[in-house]
C-alpha atoms as a PDB file:
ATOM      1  CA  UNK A   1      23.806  38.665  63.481  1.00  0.00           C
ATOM      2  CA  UNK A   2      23.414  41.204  66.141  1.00  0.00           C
ATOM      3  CA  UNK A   3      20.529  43.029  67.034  1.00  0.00           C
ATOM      4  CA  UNK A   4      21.044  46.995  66.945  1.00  0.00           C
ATOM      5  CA  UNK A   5      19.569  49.394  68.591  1.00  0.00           C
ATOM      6  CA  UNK A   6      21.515  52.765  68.173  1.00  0.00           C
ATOM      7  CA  UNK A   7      21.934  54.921  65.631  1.00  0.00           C
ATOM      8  CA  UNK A   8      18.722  55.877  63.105  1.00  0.00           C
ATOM      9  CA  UNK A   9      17.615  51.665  64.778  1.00  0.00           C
ATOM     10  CA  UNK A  10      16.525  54.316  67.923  1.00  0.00           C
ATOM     11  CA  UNK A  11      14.066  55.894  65.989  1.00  0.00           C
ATOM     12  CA  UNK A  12      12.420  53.354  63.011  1.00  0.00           C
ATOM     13  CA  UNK A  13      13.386  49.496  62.678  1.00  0.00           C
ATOM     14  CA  UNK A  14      13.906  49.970  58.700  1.00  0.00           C
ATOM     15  CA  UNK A  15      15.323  52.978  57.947  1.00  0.00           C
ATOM     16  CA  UNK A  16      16.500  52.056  54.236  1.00  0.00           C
ATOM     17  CA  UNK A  17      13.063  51.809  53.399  1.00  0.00           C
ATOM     18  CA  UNK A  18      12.577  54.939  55.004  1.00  0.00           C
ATOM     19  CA  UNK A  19      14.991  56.928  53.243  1.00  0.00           C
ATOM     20  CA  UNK A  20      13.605  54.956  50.030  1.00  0.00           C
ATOM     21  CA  UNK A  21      10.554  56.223  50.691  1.00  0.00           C
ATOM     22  CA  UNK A  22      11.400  60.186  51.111  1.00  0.00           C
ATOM     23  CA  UNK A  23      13.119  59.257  47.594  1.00  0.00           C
ATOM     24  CA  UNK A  24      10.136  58.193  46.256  1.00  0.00           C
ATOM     25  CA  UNK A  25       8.166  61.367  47.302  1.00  0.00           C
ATOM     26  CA  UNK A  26      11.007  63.361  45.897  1.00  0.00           C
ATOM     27  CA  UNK A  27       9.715  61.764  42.172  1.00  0.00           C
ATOM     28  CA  UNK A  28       6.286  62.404  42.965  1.00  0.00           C
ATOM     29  CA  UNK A  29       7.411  65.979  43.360  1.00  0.00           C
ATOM     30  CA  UNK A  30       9.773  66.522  40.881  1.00  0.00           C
ATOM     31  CA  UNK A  31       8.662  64.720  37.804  1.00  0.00           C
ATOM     32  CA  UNK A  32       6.272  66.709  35.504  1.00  0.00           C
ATOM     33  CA  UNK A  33       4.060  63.879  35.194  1.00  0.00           C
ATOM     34  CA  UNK A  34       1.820  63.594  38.446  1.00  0.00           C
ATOM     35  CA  UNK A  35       0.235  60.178  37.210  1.00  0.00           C
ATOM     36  CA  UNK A  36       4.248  58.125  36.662  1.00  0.00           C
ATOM     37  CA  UNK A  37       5.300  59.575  40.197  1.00  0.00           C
ATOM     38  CA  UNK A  38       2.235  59.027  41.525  1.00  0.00           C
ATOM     39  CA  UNK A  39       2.088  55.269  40.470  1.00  0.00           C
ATOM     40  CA  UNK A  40       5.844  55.352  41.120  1.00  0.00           C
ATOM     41  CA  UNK A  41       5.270  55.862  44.784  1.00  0.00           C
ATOM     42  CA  UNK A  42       2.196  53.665  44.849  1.00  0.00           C
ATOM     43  CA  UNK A  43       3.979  50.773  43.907  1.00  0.00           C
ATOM     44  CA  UNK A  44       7.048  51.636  46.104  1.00  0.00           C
ATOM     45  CA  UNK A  45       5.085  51.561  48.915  1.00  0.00           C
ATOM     46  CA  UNK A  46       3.439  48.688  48.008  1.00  0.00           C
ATOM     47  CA  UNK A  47       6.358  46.483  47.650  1.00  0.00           C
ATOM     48  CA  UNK A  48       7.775  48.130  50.922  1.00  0.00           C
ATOM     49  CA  UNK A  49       4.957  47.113  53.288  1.00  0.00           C
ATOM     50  CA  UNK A  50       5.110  43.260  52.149  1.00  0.00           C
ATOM     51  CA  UNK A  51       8.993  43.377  52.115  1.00  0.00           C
ATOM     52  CA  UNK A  52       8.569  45.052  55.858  1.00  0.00           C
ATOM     53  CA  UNK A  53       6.404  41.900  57.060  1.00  0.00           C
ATOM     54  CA  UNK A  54       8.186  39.491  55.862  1.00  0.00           C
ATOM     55  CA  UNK A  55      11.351  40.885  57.489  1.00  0.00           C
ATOM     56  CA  UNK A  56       9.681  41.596  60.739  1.00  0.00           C
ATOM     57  CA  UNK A  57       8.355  37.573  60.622  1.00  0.00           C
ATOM     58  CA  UNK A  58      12.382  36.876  59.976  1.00  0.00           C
ATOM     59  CA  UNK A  59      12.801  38.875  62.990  1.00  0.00           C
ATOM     60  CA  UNK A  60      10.843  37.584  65.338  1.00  0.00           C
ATOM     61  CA  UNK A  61      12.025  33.908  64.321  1.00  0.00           C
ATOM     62  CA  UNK A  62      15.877  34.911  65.157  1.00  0.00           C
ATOM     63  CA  UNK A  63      15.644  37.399  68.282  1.00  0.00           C
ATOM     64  CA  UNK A  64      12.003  36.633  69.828  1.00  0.00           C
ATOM     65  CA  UNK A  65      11.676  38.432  72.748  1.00  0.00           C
ATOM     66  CA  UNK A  66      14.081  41.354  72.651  1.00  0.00           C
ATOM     67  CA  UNK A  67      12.597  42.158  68.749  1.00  0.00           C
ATOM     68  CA  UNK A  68       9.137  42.219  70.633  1.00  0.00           C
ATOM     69  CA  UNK A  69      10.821  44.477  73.042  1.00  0.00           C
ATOM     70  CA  UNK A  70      12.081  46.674  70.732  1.00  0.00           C
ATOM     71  CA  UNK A  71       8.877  46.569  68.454  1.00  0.00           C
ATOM     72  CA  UNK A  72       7.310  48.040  71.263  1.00  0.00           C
ATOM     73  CA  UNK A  73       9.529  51.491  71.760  1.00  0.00           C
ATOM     74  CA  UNK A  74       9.929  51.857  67.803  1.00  0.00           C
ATOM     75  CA  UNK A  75       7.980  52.175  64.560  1.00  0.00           C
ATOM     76  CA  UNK A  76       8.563  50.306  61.285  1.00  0.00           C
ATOM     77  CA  UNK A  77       9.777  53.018  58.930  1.00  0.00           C
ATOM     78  CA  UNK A  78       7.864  56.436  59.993  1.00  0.00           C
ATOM     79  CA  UNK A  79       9.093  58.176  63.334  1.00  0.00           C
ATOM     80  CA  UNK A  80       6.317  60.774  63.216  1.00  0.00           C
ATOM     81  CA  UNK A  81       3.532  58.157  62.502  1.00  0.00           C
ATOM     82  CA  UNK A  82       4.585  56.843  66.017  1.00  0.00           C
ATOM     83  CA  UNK A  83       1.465  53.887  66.919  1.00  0.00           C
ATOM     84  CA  UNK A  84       0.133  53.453  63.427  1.00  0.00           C
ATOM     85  CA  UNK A  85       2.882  51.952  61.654  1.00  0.00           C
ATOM     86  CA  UNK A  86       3.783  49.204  64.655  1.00  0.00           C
ATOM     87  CA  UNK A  87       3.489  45.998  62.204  1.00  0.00           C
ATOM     88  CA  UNK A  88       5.164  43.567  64.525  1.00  0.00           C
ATOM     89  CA  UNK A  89       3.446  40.278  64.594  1.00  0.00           C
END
């Protein structure tokens, strides 16, 4: 494995769970039922943040130093929440 650092990897470290986020506030918008999308979305990011550790742990173990380095000039999965979503350990 390779580290990468182009493409959408400029901007977030995860974007799959990015774009699987947007999806899930597409449900929350379109379903009629606030309370399923809501919980939908809920859950989604639930599951997203723990999978997002535990990868960023996996990380760390293979690359060390250049993850940090990157870690440090990108966010997890939200480009325009820039400092608060840095979860590198």
């Amino acid at each position: 494995h390779t580290l990468v650092r182009h493409g959408p990897y400029r901007w977030v470290r995860h974007p799959m769970y990015t774009t699987i986020f947007l999806n899930g506030i597409a449900v929350l918008l379109l379903t009629r039922n606030w309370l399923i999308g809501g919980f939908y979305l809920m859950s989604l990011t639930l599951i997203v943040a723990f999978r997002v550790r535990n990868e960023e742990h996996a990380m760390i173990e293979r690359f060390g130093q250049p993850y940090g380095n990157t870690c440090a000039g990108t966010t997890a999965s939200c480009p325009a929440c820039a400092d608060n979503w840095k979860i590198c350990i």
